[in-house]
N, C-alpha and C. Protein backbone atom coordinates (compact mmCIF):
# COMPACT_ATOMS: atom_id res chain seq x y z
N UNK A 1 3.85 20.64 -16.61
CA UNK A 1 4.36 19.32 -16.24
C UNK A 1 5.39 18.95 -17.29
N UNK A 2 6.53 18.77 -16.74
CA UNK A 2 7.31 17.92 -17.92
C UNK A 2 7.90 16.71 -16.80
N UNK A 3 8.83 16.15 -17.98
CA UNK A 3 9.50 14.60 -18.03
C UNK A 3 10.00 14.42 -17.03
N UNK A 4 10.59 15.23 -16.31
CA UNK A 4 11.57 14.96 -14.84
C UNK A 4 10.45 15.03 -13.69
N UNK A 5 10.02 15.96 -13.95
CA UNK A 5 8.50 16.05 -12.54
C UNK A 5 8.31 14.52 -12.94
N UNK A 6 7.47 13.98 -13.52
CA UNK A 6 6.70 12.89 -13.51
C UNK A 6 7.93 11.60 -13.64
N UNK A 7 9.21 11.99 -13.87
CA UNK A 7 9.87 10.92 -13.42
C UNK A 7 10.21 10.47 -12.11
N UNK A 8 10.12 11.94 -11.54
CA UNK A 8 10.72 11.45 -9.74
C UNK A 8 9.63 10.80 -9.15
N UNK A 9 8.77 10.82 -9.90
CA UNK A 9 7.41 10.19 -8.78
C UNK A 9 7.62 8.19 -9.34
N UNK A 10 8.25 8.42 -10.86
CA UNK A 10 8.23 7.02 -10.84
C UNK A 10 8.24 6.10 -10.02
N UNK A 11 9.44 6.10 -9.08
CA UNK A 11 9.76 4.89 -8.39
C UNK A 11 8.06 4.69 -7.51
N UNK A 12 7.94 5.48 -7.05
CA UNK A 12 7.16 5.84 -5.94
C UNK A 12 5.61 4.91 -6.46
N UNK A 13 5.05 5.60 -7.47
CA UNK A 13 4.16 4.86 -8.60
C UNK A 13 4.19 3.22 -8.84
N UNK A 14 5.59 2.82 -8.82
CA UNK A 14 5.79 1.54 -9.10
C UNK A 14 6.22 0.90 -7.92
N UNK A 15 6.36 1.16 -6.89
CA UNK A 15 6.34 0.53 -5.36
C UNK A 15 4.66 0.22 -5.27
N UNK A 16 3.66 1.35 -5.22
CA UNK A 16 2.15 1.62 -4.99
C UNK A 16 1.93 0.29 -5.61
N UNK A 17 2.18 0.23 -7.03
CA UNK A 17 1.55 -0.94 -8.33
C UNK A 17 2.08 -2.18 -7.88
N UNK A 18 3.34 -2.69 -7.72
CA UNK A 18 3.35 -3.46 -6.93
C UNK A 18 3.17 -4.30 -5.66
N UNK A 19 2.79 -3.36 -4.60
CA UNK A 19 2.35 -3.68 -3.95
C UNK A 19 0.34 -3.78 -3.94
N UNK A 20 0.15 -3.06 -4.95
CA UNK A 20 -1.37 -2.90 -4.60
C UNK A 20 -1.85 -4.06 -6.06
N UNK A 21 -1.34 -4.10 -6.77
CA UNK A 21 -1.69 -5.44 -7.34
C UNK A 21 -1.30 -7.08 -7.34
N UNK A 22 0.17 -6.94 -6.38
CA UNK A 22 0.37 -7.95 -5.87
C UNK A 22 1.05 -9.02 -7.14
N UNK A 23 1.96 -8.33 -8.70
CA UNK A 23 1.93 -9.10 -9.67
C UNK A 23 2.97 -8.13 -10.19
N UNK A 24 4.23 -8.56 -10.84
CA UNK A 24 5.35 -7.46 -11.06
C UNK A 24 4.61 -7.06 -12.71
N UNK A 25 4.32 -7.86 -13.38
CA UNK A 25 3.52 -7.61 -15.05
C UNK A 25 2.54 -6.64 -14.42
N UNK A 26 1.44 -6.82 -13.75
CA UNK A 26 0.20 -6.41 -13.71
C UNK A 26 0.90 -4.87 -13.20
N UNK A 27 1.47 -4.78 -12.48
CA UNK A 27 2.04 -3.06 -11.47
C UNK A 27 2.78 -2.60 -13.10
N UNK A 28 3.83 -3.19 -13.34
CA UNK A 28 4.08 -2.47 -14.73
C UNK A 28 2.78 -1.99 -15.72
N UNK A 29 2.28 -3.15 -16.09
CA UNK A 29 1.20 -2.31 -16.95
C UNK A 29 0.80 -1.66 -16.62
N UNK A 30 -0.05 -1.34 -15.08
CA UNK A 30 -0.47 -0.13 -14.34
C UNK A 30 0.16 0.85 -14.50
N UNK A 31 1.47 1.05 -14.53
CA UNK A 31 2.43 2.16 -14.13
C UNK A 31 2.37 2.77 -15.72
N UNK A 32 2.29 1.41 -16.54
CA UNK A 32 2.25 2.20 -17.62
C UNK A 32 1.13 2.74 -18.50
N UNK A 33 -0.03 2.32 -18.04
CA UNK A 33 -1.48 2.96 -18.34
C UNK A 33 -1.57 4.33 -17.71
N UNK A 34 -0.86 4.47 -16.26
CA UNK A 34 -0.99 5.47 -15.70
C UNK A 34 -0.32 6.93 -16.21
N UNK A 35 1.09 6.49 -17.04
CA UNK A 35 1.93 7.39 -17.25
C UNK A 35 0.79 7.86 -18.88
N UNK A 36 0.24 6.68 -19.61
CA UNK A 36 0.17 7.32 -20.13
C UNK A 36 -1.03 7.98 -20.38
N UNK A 37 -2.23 7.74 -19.26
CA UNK A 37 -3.60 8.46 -19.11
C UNK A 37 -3.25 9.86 -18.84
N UNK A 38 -1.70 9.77 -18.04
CA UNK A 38 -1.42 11.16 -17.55
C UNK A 38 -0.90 12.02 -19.36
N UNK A 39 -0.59 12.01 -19.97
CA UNK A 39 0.40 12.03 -20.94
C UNK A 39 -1.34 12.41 -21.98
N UNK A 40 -2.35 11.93 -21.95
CA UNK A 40 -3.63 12.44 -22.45
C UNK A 40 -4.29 13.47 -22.05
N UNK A 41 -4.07 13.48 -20.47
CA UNK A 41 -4.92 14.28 -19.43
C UNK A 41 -4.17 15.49 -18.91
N UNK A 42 -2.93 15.76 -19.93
CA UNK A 42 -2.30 16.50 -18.90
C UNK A 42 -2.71 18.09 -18.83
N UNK A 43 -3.49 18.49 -19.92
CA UNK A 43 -3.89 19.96 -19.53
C UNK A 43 -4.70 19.96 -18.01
N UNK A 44 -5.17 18.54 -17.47
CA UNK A 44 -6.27 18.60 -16.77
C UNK A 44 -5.45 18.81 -15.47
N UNK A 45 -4.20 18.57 -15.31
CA UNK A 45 -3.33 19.18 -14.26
C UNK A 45 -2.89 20.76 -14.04
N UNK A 46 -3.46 21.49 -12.82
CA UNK A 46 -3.08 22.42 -12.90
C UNK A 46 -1.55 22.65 -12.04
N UNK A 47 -0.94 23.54 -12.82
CA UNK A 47 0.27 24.14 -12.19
C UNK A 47 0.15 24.48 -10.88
N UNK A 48 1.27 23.93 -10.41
CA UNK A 48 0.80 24.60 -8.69
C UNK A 48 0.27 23.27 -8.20
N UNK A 49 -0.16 22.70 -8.20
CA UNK A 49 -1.36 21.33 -7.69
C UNK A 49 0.15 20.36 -6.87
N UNK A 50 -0.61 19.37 -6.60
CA UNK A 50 0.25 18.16 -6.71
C UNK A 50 0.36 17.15 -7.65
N UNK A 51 1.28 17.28 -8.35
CA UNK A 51 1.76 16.46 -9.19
C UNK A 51 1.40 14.86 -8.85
N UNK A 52 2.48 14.48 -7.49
CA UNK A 52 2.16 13.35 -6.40
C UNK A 52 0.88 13.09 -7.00
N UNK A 53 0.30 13.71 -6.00
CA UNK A 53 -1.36 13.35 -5.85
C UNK A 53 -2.17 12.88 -6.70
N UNK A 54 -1.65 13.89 -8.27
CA UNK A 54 -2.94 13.98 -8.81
C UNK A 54 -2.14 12.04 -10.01
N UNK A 55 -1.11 12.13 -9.72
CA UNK A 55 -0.42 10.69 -10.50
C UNK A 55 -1.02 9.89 -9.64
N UNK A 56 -1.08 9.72 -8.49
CA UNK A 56 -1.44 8.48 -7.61
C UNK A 56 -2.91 8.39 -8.14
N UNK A 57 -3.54 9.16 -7.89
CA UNK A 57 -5.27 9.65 -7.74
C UNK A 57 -5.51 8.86 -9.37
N UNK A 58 -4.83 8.89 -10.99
CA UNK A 58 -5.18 8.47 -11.51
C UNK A 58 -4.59 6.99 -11.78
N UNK A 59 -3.68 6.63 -11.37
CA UNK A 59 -3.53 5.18 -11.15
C UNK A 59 -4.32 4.56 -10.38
N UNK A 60 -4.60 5.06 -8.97
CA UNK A 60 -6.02 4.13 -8.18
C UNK A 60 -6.94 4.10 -8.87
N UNK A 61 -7.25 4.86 -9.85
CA UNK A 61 -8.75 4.87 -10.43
C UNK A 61 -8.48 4.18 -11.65
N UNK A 62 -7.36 3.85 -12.34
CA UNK A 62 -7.27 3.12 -12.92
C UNK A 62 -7.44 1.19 -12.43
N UNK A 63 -6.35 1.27 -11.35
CA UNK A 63 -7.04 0.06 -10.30
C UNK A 63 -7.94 0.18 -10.31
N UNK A 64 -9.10 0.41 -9.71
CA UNK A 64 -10.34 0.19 -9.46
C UNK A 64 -11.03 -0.51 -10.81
N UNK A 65 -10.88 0.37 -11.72
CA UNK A 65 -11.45 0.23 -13.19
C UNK A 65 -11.11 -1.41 -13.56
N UNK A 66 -9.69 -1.56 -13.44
CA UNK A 66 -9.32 -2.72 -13.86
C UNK A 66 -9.69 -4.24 -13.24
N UNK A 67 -10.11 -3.73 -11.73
CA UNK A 67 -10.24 -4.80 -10.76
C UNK A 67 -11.59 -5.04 -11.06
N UNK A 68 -12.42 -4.30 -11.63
CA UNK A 68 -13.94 -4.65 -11.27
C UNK A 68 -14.01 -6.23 -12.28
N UNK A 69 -14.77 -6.80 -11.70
CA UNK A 69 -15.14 -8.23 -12.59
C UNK A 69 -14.04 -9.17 -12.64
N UNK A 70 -12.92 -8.93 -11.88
CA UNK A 70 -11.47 -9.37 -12.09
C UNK A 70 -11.57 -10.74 -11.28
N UNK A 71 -10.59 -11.44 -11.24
CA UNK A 71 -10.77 -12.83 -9.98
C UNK A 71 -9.92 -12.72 -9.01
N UNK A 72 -9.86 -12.56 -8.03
CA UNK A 72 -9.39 -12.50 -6.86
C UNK A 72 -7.98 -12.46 -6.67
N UNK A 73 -6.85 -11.37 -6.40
CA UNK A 73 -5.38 -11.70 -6.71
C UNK A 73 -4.91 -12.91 -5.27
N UNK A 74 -4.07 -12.85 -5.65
CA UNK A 74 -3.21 -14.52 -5.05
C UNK A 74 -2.27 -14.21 -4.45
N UNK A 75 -0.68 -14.11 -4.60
CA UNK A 75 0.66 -13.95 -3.97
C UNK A 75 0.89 -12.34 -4.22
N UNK A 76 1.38 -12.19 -2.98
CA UNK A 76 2.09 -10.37 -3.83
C UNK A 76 3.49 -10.67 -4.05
N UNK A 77 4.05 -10.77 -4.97
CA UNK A 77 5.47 -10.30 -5.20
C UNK A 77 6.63 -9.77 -4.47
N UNK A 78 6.71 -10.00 -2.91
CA UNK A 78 7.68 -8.93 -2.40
C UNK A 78 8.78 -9.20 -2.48
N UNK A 79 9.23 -10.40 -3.24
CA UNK A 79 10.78 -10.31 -3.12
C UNK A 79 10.87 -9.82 -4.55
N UNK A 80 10.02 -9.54 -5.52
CA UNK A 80 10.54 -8.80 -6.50
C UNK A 80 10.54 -7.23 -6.86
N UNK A 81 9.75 -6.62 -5.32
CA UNK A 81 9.70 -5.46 -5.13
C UNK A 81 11.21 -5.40 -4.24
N UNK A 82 11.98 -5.88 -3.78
CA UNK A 82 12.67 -5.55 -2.55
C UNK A 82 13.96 -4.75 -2.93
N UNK A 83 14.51 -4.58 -4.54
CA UNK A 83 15.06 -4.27 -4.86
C UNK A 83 14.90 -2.37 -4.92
N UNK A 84 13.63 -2.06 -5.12
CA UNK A 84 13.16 -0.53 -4.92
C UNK A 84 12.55 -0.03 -3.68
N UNK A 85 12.59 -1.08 -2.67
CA UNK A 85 12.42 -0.20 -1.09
C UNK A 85 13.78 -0.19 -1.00
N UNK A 86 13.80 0.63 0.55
CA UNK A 86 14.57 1.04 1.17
C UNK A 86 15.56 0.01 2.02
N UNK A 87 16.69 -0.37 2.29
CA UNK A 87 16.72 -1.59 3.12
C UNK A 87 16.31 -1.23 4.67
N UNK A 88 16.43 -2.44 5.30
CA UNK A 88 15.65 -2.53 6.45
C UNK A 88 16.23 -3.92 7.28
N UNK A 89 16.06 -3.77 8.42
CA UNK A 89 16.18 -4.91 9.50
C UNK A 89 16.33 -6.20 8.36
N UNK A 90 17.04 -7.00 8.54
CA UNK A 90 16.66 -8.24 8.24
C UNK A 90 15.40 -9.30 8.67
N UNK A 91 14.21 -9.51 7.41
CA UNK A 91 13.44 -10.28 7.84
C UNK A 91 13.00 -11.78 8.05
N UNK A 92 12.89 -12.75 8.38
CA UNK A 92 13.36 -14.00 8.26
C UNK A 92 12.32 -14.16 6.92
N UNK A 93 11.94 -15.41 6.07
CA UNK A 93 11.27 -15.37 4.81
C UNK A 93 9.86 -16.20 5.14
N UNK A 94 9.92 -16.53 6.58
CA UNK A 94 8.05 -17.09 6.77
C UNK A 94 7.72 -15.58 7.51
N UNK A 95 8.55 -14.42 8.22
CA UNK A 95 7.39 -13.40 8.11
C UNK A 95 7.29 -12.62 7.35
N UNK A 96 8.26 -12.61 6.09
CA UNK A 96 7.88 -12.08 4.92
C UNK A 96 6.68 -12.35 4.13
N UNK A 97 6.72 -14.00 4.23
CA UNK A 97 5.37 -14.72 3.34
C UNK A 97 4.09 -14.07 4.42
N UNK A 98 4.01 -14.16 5.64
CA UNK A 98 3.17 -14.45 6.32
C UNK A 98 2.60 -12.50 5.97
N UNK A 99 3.70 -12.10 5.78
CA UNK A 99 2.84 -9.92 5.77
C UNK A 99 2.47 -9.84 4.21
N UNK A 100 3.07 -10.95 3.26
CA UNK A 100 2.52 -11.31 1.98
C UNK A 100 0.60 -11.39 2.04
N UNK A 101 0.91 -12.67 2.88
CA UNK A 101 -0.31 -13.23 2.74
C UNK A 101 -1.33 -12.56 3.56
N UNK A 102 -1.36 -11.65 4.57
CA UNK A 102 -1.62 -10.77 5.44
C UNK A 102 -1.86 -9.55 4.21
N UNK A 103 -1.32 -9.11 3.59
CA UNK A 103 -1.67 -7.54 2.72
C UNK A 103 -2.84 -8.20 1.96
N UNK A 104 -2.29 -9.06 1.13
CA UNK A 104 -3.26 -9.67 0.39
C UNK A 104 -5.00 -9.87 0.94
N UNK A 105 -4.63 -10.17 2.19
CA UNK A 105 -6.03 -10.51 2.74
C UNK A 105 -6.97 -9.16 2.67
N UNK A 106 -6.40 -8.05 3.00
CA UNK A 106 -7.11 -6.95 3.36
C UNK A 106 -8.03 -6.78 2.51
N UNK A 107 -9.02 -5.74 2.59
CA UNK A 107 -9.94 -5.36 1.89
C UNK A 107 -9.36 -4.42 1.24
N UNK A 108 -9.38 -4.32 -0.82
CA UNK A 108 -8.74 -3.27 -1.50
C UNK A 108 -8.85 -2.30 -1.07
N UNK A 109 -9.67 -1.55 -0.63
CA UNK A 109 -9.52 -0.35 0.15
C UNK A 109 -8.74 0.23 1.45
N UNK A 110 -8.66 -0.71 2.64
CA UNK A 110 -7.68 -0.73 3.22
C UNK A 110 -6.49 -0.65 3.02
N UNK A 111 -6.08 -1.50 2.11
CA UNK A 111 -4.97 -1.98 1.69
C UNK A 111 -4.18 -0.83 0.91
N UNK A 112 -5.33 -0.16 0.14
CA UNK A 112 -4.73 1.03 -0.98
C UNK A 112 -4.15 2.35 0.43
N UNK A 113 -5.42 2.42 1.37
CA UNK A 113 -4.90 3.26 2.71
C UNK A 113 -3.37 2.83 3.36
N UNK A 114 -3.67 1.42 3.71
CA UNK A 114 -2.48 1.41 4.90
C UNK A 114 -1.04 1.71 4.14
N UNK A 115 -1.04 1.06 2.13
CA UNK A 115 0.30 1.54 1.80
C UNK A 115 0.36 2.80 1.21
N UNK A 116 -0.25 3.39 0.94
CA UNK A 116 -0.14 5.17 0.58
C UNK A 116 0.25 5.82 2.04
N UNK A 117 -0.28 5.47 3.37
CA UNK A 117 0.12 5.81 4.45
C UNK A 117 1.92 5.27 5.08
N UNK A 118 1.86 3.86 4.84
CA UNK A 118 3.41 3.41 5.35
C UNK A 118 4.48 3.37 4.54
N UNK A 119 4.03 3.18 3.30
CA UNK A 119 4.75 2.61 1.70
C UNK A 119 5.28 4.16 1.35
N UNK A 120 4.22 4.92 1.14
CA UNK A 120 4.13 6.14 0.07
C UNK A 120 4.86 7.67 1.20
N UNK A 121 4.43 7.16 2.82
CA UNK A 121 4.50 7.83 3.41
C UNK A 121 3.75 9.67 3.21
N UNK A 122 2.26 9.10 2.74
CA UNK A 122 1.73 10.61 2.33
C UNK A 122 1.17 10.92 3.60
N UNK A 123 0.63 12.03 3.72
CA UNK A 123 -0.35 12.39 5.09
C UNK A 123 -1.71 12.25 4.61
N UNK A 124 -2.66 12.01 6.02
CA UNK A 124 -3.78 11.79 5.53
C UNK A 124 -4.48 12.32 4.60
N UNK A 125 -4.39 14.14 4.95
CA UNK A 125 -5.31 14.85 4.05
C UNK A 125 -5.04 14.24 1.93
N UNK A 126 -3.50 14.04 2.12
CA UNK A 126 -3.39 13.66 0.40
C UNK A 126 -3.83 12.36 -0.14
N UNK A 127 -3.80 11.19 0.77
CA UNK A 127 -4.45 9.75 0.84
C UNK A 127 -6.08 10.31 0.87
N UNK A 128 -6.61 10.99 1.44
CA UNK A 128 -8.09 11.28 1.23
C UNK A 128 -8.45 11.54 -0.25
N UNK A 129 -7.15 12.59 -0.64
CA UNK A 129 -7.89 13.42 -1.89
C UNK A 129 -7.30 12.02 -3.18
N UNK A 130 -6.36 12.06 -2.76
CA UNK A 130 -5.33 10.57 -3.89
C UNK A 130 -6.95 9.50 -4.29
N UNK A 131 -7.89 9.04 -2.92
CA UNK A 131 -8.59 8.01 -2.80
C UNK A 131 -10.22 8.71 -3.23
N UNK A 132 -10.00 9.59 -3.05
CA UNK A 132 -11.37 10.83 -3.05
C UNK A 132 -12.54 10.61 -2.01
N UNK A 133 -12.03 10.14 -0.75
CA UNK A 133 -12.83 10.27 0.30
C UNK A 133 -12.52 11.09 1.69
N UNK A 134 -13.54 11.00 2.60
CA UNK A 134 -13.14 12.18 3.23
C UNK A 134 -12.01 11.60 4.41
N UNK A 135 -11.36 12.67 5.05
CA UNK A 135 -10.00 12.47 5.52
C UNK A 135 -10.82 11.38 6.92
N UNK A 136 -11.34 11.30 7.80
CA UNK A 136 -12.18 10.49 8.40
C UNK A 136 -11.89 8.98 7.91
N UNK A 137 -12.61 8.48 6.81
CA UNK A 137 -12.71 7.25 6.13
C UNK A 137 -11.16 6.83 6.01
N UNK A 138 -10.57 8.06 5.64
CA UNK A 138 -9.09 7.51 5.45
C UNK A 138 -8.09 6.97 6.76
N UNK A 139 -8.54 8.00 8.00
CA UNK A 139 -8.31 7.55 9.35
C UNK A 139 -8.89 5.93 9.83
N UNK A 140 -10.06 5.82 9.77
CA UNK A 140 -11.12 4.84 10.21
C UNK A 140 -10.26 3.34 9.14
N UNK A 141 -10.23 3.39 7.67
CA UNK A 141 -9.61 2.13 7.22
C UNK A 141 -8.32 2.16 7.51
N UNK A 142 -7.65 2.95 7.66
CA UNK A 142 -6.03 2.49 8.15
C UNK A 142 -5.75 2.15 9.85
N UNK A 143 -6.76 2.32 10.28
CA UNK A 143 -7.22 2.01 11.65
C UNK A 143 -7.52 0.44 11.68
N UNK A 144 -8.56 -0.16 11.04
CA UNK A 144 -9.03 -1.34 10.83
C UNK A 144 -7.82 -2.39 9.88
N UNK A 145 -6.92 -1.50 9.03
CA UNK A 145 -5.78 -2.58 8.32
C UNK A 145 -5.35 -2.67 9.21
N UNK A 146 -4.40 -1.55 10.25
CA UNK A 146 -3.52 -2.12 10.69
C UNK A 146 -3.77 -2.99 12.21
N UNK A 147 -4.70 -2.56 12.60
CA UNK A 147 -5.59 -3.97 13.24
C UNK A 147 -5.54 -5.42 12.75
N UNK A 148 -6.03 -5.31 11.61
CA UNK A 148 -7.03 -7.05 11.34
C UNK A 148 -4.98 -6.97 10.89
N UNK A 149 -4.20 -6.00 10.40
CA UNK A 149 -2.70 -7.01 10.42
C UNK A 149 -2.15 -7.41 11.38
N UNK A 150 -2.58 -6.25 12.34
CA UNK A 150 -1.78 -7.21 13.48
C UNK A 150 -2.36 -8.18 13.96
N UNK A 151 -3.52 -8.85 13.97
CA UNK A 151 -4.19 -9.87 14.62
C UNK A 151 -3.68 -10.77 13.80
N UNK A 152 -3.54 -10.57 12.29
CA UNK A 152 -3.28 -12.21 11.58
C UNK A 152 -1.76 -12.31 11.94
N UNK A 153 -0.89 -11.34 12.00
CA UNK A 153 0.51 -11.09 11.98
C UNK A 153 0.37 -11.49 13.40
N UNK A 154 0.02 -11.78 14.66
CA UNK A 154 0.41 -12.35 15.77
C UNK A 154 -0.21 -14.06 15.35
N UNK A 155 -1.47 -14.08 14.91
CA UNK A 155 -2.30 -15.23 15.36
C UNK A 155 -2.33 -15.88 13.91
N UNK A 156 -1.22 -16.27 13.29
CA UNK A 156 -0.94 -17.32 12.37
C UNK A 156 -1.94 -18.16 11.73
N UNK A 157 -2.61 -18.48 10.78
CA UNK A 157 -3.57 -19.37 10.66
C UNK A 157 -3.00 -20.11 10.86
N UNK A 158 -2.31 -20.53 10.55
CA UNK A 158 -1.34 -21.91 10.91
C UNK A 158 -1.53 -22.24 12.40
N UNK A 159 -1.49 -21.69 12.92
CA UNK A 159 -1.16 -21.66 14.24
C UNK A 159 0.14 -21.65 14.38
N UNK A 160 1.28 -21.44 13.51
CA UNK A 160 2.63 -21.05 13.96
C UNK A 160 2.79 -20.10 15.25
N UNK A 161 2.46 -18.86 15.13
CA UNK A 161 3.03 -17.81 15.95
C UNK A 161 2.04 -17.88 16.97
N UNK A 162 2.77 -17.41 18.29
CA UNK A 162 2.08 -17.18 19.11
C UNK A 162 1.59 -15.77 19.83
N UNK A 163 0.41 -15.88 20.19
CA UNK A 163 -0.07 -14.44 20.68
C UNK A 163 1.04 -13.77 21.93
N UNK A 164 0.96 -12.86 21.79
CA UNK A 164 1.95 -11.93 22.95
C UNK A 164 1.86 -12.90 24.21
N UNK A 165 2.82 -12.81 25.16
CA UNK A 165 2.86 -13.16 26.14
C UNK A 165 2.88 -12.36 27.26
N UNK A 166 2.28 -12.38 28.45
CA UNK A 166 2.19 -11.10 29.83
C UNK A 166 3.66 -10.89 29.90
N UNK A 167 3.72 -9.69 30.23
CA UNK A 167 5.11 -9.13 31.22
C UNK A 167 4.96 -9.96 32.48
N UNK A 168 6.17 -10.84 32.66
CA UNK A 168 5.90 -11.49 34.26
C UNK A 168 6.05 -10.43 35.43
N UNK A 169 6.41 -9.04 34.88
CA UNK A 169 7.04 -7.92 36.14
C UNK A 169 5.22 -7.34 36.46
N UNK A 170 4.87 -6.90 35.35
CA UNK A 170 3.56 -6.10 35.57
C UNK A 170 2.30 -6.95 34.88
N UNK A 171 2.16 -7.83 34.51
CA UNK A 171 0.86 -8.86 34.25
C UNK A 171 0.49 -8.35 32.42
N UNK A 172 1.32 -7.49 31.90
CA UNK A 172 0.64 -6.67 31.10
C UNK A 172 1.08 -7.51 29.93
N UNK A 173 0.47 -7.32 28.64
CA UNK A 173 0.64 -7.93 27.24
C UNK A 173 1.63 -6.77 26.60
N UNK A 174 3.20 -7.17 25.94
CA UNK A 174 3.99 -5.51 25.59
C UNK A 174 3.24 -5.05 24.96
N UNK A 175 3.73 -4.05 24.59
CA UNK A 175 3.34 -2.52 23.95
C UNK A 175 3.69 -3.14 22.34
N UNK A 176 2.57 -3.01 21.22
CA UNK A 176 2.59 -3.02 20.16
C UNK A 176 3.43 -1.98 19.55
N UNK A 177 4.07 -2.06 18.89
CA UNK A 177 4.77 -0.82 17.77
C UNK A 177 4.00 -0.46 16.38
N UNK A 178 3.78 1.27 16.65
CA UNK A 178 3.04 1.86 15.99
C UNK A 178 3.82 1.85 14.17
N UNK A 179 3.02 1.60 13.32
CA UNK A 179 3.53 1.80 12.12
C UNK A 179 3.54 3.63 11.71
N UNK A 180 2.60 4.21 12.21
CA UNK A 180 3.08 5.29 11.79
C UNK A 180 2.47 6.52 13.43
């Protein structure tokens, strides 16, 4: 392992931290506990392996570690992540807040699934081993995020948004769009 391997994964590392702690300080420190647990641990990487993987795999477990006993996170940060995604459609800024307040809700575990799956764009089998459960569990919670998102993401607590409306041609509710 050297300096350039573990740099290209940077960005990637610090999208994850930001979004999975929801705090631009808190994802930095992560990113940087992570670089440097790796930087202790590194005989424990074998050549050949995934690099990816085995960086993600010890930052979640660093999350975990850090979250236990912790108090409940609050806002996620996405307009201070928006500078290291990709651009995209223009979004108006109440359904930005509203997929804010929507990630946030999820259960940490979900949440670590649905963005290693849409965010990270890994395949299941590496989100299994990244999370250390079996590829199943990893199917089954990214199943249930992107569910309970789309239900809050149509059905507003507010009651702002409204639920789908029938096709007046065929009686039917449209066709949802698949995230992945």
């Amino acid at each position: 392992m050297n300096r350039a391997q573990v740099l290209d994964h940077l960005p990637g590392l610090r999208r994850y931290a930001r979004m999975l702690t929801g705090d631009r300080w808190a994802a930095d420190d992560l990113v940087q506990d992570t670089l440097e647990r790796a930087c202790r641990k590194w005989l424990l990487w074998r050549t050949g392996t995934d690099l990816r993987a085995w960086l993600f795999t010890l930052m979640h477990n660093l999350y975990l570690n850090q979250r236990r006993g912790a108090a409940p996170l609050q806002m996620l940060d996405l307009h201070g992540a928006a500078a290291e995604l990709p651009a995209a459609a223009p979004v108006s800024h109440d359904t930005t807040l509203d997929l804010e307040r929507c990630l946030q809700r999820l259960p940490a575990d979900q949440r670590a699934v649905l963005l290693l799956v849409t965010l990270e764009d890994m395949p299941y089998a590496e989100v299994a081993r990244v999370l250390q459960v079996p590829v199943g569990t990893v199917m089954s919670r990214l199943s249930r995020a992107r569910s309970r998102m789309r239900e809050w993401m149509e059905h507003d607590a507010g009651g702002a948004r409204q639920a789908p409306q029938p096709d007046r041609a065929s009686g039917a509710a449209p066709a949802l769009r698949r995230l992945k």
